[in-house]
PDB file of N, CA and C in Angstrom:
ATOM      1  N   UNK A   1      -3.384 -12.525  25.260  1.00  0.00           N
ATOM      2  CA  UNK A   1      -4.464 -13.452  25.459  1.00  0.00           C
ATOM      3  C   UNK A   1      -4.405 -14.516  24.374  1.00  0.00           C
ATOM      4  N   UNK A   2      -5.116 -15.915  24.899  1.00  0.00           N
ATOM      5  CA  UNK A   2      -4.543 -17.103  23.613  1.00  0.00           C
ATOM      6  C   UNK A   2      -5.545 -16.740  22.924  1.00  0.00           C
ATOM      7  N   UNK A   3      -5.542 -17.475  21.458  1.00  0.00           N
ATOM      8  CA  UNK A   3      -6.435 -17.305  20.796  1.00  0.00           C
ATOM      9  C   UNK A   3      -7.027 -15.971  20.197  1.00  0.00           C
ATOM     10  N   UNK A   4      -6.042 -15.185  19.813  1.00  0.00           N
ATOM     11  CA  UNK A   4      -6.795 -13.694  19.696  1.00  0.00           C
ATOM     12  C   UNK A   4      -7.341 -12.819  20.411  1.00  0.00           C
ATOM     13  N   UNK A   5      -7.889 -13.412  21.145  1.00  0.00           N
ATOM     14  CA  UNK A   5      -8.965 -12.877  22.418  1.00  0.00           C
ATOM     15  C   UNK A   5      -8.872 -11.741  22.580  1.00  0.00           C
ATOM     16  N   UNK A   6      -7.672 -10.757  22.807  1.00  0.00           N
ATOM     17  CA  UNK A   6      -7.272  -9.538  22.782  1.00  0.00           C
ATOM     18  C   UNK A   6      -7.806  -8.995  21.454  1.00  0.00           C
ATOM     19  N   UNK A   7      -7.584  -8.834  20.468  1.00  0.00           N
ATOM     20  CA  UNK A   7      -8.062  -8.627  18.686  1.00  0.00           C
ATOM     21  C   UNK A   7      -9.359  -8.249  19.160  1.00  0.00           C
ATOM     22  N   UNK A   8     -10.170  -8.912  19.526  1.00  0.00           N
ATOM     23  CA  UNK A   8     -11.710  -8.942  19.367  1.00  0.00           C
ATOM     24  C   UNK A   8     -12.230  -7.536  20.623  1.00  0.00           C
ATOM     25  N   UNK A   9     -11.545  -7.753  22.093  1.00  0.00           N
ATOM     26  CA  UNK A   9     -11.505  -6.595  22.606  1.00  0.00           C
ATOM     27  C   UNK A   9     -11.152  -5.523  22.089  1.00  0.00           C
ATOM     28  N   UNK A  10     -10.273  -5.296  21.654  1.00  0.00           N
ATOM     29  CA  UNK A  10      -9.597  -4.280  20.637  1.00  0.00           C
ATOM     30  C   UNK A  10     -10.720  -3.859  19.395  1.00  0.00           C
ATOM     31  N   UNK A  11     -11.653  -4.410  19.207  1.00  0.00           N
ATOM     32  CA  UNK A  11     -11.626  -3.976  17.808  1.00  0.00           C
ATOM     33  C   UNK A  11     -13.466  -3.458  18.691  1.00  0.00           C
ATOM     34  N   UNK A  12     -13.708  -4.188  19.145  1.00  0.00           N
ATOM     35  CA  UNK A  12     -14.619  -3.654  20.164  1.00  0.00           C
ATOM     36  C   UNK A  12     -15.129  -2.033  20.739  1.00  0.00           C
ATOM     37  N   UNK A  13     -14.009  -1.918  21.070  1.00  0.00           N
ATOM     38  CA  UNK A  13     -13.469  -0.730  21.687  1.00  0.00           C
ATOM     39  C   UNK A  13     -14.529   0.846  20.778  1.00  0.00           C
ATOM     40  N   UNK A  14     -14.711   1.702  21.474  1.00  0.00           N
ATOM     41  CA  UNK A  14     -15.347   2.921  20.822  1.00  0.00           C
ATOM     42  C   UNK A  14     -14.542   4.217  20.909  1.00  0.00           C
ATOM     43  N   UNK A  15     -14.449   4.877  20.043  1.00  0.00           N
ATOM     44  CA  UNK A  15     -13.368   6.733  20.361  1.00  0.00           C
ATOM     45  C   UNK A  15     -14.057   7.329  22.050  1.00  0.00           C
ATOM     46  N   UNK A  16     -13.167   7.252  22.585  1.00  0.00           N
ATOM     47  CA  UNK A  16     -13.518   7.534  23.787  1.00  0.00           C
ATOM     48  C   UNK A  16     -13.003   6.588  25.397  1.00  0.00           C
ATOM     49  N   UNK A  17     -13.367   5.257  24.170  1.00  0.00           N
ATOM     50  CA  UNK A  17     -12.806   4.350  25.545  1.00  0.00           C
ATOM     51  C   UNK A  17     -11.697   4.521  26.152  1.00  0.00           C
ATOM     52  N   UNK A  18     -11.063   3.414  26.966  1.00  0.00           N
ATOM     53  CA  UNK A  18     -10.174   3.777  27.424  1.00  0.00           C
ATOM     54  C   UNK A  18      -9.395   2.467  27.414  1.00  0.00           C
ATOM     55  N   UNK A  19      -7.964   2.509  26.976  1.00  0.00           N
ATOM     56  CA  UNK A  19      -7.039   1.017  27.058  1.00  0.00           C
ATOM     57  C   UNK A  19      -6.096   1.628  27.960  1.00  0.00           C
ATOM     58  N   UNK A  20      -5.843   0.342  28.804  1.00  0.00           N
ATOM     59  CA  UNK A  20      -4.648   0.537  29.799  1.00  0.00           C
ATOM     60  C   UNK A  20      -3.029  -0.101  28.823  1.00  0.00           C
ATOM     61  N   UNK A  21      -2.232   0.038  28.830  1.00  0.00           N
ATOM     62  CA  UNK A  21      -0.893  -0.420  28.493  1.00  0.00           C
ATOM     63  C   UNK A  21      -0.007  -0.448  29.692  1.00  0.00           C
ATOM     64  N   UNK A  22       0.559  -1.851  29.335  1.00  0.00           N
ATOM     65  CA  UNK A  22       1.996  -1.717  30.841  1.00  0.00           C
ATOM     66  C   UNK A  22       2.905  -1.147  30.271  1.00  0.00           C
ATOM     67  N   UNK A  23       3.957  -0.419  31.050  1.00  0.00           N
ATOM     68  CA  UNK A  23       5.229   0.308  30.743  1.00  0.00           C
ATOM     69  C   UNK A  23       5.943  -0.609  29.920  1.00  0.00           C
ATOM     70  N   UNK A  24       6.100  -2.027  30.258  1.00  0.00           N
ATOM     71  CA  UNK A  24       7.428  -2.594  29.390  1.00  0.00           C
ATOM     72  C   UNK A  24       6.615  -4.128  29.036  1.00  0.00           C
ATOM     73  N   UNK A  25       6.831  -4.467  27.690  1.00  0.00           N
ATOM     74  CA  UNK A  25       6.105  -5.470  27.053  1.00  0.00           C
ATOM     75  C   UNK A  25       6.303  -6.542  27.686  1.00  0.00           C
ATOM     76  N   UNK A  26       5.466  -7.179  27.639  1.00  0.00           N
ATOM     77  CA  UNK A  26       5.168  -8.803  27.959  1.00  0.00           C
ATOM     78  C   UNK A  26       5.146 -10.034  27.062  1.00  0.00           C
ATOM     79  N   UNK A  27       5.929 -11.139  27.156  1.00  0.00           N
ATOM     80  CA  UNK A  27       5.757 -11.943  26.331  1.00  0.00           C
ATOM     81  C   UNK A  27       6.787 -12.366  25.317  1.00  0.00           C
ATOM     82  N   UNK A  28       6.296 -12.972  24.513  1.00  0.00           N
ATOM     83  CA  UNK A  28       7.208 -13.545  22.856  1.00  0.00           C
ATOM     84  C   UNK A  28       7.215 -12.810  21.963  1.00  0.00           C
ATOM     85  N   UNK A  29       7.819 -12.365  21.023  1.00  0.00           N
ATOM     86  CA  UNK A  29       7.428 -11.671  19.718  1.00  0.00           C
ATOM     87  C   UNK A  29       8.081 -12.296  18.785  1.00  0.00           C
ATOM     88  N   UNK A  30       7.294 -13.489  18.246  1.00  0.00           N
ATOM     89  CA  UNK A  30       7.289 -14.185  17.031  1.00  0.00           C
ATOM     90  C   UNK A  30       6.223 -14.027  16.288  1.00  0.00           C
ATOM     91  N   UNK A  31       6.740 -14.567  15.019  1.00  0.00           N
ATOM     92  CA  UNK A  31       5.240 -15.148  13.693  1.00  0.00           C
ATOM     93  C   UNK A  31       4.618 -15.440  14.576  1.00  0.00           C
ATOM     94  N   UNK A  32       3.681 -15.441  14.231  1.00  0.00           N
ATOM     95  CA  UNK A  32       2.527 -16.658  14.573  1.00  0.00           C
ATOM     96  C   UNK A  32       2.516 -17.446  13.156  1.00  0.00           C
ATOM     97  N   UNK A  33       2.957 -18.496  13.305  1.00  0.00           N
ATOM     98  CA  UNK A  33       2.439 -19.601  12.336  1.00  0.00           C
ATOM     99  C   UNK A  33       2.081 -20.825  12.370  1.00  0.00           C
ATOM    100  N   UNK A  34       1.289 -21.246  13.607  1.00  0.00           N
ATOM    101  CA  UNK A  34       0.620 -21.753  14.156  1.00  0.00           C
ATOM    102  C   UNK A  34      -1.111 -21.649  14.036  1.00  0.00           C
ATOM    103  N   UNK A  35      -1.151 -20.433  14.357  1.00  0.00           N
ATOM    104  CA  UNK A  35      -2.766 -20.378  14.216  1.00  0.00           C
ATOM    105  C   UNK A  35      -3.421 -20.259  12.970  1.00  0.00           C
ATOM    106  N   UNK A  36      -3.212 -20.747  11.988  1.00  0.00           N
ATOM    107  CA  UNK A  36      -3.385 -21.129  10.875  1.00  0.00           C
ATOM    108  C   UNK A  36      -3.465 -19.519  10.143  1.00  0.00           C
ATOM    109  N   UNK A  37      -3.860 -18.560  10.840  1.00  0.00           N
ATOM    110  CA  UNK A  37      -3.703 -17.353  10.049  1.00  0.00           C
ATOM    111  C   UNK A  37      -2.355 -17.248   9.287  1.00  0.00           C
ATOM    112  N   UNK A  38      -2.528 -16.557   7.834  1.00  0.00           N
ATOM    113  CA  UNK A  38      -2.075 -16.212   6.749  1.00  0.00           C
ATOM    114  C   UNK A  38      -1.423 -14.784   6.722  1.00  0.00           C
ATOM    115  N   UNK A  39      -2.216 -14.031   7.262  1.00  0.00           N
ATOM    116  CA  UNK A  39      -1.578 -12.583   6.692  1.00  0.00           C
ATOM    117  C   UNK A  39      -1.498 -11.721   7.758  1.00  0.00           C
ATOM    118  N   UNK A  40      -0.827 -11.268   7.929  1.00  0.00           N
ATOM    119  CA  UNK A  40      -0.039 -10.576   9.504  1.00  0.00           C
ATOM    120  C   UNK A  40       0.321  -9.270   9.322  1.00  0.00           C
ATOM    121  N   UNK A  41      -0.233  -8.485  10.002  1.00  0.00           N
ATOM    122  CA  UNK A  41      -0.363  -6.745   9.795  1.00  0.00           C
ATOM    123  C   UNK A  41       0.860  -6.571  10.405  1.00  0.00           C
ATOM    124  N   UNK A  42       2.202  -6.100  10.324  1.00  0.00           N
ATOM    125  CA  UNK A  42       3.042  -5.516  11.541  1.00  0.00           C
ATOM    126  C   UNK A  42       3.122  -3.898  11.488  1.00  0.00           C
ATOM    127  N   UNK A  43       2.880  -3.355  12.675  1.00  0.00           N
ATOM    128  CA  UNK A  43       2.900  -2.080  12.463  1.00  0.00           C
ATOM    129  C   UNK A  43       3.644  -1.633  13.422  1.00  0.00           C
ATOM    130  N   UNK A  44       4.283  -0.348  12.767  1.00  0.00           N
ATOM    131  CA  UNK A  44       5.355   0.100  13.878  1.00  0.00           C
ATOM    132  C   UNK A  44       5.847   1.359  13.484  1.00  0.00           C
ATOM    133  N   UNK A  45       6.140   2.156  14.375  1.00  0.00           N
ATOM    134  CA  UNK A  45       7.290   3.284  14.233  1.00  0.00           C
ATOM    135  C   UNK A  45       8.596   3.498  13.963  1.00  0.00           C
ATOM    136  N   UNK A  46       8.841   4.178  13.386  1.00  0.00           N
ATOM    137  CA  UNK A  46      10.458   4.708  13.453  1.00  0.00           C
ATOM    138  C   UNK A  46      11.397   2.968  13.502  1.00  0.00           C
ATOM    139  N   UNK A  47      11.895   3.396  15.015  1.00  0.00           N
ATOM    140  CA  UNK A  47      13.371   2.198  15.396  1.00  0.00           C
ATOM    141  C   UNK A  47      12.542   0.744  16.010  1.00  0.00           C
ATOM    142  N   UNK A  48      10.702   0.728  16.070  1.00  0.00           N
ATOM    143  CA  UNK A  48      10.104  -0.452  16.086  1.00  0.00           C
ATOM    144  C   UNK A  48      10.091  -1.436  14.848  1.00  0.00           C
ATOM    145  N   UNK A  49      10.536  -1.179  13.805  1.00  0.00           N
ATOM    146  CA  UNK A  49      10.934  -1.769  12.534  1.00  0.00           C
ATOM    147  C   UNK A  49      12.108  -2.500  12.670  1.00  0.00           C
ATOM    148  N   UNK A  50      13.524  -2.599  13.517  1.00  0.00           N
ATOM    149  CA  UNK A  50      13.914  -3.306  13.195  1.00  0.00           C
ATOM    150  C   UNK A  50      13.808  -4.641  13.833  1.00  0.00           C
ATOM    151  N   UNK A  51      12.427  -5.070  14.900  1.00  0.00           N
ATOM    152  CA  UNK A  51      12.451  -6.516  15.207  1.00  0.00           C
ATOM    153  C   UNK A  51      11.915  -7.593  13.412  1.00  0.00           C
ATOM    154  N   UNK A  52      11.142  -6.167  13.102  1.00  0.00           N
ATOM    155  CA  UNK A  52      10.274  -7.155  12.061  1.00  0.00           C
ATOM    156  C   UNK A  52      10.961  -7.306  11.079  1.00  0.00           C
ATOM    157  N   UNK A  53      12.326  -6.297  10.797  1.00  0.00           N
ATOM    158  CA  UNK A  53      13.381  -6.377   9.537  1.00  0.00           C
ATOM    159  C   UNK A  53      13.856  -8.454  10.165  1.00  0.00           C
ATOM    160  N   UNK A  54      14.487  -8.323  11.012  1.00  0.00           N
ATOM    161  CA  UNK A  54      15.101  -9.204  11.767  1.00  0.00           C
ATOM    162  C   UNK A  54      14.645 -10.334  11.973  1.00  0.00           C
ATOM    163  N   UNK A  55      13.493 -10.829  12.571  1.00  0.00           N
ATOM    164  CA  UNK A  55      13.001 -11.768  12.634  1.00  0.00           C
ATOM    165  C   UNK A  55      11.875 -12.952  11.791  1.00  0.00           C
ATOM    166  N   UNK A  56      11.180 -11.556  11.416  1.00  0.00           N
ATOM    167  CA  UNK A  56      10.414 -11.516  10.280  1.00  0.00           C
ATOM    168  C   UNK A  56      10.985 -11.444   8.836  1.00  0.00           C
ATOM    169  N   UNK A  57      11.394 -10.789   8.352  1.00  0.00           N
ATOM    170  CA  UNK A  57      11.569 -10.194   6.487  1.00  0.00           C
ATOM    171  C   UNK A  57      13.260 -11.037   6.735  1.00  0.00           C
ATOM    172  N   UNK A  58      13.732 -10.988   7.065  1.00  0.00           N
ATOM    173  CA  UNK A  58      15.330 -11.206   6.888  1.00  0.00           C
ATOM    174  C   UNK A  58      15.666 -12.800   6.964  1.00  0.00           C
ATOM    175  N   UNK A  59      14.946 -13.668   7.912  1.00  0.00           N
ATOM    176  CA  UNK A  59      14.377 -14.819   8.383  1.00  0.00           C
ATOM    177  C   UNK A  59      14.257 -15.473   7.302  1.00  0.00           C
ATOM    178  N   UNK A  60      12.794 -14.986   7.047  1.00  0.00           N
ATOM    179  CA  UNK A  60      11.778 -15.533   5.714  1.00  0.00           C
ATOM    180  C   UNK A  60      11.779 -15.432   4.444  1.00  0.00           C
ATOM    181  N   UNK A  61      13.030 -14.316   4.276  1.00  0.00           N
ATOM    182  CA  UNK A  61      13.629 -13.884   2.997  1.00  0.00           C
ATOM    183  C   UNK A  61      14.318 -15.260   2.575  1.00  0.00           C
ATOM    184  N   UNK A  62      15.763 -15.614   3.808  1.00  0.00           N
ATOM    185  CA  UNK A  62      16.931 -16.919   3.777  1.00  0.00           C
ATOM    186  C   UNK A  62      16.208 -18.283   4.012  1.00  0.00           C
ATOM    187  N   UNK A  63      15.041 -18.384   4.484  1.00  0.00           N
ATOM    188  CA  UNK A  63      14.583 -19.198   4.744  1.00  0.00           C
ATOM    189  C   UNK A  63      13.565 -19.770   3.040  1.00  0.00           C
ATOM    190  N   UNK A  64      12.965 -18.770   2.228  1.00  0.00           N
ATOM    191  CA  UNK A  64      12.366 -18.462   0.945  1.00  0.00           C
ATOM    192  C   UNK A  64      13.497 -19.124  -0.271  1.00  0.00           C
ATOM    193  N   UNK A  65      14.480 -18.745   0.165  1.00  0.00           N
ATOM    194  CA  UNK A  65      15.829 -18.495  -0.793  1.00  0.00           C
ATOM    195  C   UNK A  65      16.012 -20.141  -0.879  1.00  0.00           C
ATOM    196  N   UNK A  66      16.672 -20.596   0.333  1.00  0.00           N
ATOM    197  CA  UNK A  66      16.709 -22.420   1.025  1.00  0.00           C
ATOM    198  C   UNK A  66      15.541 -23.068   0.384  1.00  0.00           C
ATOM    199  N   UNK A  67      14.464 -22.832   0.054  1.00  0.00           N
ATOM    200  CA  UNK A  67      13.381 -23.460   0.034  1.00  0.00           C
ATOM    201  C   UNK A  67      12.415 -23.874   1.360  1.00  0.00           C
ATOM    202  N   UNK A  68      12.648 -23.256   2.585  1.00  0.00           N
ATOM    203  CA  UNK A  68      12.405 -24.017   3.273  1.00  0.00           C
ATOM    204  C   UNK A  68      10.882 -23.073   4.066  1.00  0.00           C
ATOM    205  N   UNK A  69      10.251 -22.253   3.170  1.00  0.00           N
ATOM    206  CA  UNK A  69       9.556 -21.111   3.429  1.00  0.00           C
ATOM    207  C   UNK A  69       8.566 -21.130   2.234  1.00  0.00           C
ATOM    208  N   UNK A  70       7.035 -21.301   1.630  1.00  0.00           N
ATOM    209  CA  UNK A  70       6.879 -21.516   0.829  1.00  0.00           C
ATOM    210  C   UNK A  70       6.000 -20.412   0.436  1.00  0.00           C
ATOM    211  N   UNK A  71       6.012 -19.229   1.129  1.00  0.00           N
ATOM    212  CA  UNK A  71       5.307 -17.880   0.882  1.00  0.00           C
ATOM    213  C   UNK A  71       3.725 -18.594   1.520  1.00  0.00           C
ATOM    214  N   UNK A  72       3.513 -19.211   2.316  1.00  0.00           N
ATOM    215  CA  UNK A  72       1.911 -19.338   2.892  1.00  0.00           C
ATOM    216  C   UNK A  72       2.045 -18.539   3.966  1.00  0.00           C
ATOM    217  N   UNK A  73       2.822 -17.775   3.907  1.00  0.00           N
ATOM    218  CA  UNK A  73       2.050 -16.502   5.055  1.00  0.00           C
ATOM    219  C   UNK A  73       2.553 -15.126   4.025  1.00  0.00           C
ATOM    220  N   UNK A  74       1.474 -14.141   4.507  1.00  0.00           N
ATOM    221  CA  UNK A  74       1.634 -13.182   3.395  1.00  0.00           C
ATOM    222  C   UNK A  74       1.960 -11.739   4.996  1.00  0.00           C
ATOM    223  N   UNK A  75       3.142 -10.714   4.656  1.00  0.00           N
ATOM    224  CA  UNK A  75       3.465 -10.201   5.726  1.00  0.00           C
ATOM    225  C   UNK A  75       2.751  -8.839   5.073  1.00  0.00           C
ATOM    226  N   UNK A  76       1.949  -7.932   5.695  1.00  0.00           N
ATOM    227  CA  UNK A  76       1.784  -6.470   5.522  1.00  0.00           C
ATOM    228  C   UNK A  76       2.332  -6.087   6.937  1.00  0.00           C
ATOM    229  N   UNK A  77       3.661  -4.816   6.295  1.00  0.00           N
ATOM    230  CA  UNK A  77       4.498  -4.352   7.232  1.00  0.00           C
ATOM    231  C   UNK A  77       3.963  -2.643   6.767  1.00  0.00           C
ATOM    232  N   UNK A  78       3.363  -2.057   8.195  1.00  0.00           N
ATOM    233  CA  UNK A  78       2.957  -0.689   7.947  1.00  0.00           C
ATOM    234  C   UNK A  78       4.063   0.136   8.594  1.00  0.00           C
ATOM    235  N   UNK A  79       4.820   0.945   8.285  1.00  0.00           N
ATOM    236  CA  UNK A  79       5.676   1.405   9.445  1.00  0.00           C
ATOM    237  C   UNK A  79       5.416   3.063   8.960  1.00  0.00           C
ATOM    238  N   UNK A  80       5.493   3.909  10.469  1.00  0.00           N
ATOM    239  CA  UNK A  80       5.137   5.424  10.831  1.00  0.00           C
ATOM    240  C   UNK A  80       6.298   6.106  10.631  1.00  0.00           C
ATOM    241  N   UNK A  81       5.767   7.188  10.514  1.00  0.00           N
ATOM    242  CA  UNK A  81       7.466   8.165  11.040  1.00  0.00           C
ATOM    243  C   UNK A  81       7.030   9.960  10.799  1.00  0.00           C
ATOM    244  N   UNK A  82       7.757  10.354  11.503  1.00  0.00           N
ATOM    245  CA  UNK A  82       7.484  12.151  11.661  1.00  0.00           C
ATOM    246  C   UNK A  82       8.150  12.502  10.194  1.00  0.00           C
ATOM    247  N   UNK A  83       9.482  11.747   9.514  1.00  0.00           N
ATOM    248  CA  UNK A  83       9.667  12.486   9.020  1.00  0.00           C
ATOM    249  C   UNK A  83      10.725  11.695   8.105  1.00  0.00           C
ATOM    250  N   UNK A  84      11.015  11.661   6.651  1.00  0.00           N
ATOM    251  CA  UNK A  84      10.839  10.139   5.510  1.00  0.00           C
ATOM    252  C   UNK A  84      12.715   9.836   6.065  1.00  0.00           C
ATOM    253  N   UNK A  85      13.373  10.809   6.265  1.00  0.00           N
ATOM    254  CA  UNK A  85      15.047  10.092   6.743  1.00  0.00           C
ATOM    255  C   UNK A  85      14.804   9.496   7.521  1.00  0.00           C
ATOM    256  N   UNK A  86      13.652   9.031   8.622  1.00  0.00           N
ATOM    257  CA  UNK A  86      13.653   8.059  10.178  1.00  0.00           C
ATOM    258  C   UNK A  86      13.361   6.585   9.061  1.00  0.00           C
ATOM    259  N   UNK A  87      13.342   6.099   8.267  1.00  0.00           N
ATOM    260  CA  UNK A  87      13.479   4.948   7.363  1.00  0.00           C
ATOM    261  C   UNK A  87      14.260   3.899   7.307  1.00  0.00           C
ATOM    262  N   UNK A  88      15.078   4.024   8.421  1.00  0.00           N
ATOM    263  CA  UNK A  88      15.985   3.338   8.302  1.00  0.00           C
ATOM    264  C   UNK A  88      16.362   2.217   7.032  1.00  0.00           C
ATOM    265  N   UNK A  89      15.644   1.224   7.031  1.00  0.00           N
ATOM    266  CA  UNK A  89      15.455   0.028   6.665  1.00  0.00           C
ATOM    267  C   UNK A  89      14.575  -0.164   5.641  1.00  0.00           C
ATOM    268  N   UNK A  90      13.996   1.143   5.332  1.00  0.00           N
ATOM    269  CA  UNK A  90      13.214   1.291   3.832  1.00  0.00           C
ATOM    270  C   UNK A  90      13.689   0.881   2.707  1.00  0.00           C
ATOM    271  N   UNK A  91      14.955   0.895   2.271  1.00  0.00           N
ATOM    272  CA  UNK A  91      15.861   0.286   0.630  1.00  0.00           C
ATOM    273  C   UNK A  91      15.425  -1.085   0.987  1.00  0.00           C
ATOM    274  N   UNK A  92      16.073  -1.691   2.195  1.00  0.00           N
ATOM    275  CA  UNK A  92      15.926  -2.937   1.996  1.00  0.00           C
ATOM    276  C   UNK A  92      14.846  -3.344   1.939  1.00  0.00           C
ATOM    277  N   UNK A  93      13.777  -3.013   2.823  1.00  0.00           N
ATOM    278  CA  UNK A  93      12.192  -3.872   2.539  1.00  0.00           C
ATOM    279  C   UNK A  93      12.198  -3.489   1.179  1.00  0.00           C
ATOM    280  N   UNK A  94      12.569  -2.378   0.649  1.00  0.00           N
ATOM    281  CA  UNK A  94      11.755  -2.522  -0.875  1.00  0.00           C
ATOM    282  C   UNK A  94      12.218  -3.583  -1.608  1.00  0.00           C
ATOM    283  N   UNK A  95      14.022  -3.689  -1.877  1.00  0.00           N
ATOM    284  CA  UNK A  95      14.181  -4.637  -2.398  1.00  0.00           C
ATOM    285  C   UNK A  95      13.241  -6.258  -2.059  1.00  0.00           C
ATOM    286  N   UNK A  96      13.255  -6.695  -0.768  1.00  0.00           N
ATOM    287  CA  UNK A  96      12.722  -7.709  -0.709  1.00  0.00           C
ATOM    288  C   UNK A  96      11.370  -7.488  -1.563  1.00  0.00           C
ATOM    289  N   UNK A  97      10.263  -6.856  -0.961  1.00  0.00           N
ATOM    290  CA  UNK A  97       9.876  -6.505  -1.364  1.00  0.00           C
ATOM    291  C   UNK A  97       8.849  -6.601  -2.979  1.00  0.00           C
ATOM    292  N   UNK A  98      10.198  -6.370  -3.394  1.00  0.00           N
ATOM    293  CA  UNK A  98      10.090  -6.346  -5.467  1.00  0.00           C
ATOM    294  C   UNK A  98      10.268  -7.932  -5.525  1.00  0.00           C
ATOM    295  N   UNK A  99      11.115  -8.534  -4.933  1.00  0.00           N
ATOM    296  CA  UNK A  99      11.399  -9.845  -5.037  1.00  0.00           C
ATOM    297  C   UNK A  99      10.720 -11.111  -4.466  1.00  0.00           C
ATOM    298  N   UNK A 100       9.667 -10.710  -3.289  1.00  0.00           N
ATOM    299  CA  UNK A 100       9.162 -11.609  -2.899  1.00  0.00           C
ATOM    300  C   UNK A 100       7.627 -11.430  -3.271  1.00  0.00           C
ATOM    301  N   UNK A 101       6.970 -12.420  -3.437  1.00  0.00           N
ATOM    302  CA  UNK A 101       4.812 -11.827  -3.158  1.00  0.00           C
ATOM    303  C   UNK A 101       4.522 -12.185  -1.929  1.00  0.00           C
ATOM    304  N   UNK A 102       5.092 -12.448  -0.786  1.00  0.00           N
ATOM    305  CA  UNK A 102       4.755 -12.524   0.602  1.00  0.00           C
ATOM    306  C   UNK A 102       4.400 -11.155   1.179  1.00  0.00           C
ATOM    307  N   UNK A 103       5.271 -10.142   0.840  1.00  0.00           N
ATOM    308  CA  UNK A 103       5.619  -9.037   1.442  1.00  0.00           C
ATOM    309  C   UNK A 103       5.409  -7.647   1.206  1.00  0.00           C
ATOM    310  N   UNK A 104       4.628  -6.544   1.945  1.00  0.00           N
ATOM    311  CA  UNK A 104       3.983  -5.621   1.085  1.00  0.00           C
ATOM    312  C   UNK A 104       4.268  -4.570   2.008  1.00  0.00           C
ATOM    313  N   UNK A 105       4.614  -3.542   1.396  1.00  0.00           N
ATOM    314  CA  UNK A 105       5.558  -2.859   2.693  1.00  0.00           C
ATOM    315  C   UNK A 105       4.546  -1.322   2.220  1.00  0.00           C
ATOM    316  N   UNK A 106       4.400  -0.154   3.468  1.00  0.00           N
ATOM    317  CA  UNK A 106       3.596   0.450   3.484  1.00  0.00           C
ATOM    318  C   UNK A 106       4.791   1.902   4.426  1.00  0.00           C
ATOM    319  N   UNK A 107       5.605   2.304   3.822  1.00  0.00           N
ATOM    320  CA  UNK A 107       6.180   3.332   4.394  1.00  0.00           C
ATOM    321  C   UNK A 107       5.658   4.685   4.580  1.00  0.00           C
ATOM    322  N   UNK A 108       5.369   5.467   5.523  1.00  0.00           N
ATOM    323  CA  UNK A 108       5.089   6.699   5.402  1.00  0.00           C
ATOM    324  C   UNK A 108       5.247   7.903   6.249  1.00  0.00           C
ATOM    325  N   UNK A 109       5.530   9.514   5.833  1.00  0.00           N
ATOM    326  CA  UNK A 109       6.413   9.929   6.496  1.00  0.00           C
ATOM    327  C   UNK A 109       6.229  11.425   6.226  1.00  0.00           C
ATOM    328  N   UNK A 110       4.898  11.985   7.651  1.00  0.00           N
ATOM    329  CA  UNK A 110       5.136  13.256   7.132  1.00  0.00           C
ATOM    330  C   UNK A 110       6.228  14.702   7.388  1.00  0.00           C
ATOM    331  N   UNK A 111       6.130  15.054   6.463  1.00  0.00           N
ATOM    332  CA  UNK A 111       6.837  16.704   6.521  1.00  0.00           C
ATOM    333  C   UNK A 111       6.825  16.862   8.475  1.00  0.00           C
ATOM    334  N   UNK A 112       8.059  17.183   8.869  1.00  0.00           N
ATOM    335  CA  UNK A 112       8.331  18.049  10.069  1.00  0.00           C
ATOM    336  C   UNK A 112       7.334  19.276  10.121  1.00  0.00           C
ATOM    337  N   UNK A 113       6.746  19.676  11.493  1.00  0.00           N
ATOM    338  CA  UNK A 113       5.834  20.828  11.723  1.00  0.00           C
ATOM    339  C   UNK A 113       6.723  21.665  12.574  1.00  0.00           C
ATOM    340  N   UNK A 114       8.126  21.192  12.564  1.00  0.00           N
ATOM    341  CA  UNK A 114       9.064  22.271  13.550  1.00  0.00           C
ATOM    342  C   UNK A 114      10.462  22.589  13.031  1.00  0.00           C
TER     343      UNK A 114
END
């Protein structure tokens, strides 16, 4: 939905309700850096981390480096996992990471129950 519009349904929502999801995504998956928003939650699982390594952090890293990126968007990247080896891509966000103040990375990963 333009404009957020979705966000506000979403946040709406009560334990109990009910959200529908389609089987296979719809749409663009870029920044938004357009809507003047600043700070961008990405959250994801496991092997959903590497669009945001890729498009996002890897991008804005070479693009930072060039000058051509001036840190006015600030990225919080939350990423899930059953269990801390599904990380794939954890060394590298950290390095960026340590090196950039855009970027704030939130790994976490519990103990196997099997």
């Amino acid at each position: 939905m333009p404009h957020g519009e979705l966000t506000l349904q979403i946040h709406a929502l009560k334990t109990g309700d009910e959200l529908l999801i389609r089987k296979a995504s719809k749409g663009r998956f870029v920044l938004d850096t357009a809507s003047g928003r600043k700070n961008h939650l990405l959250v994801c699982t496991v092997t959903g981390v590497a669009p945001y390594v890729s498009f996002s952090v890897r991008t804005l890293y070479k693009d930072w480096k060039e000058g051509k990126f001036q840190g006015e968007h600030k990225l919080f990247l939350l990423n899930g996992a059953s269990r801390s080896w599904e990380f794939g891509y954890v060394g590298e966000l950290q390095q960026y990471a340590e090196e950039v103040p855009w970027l704030e990375i939130c790994s976490h990963g519990q103990p196997s129950m099997g």
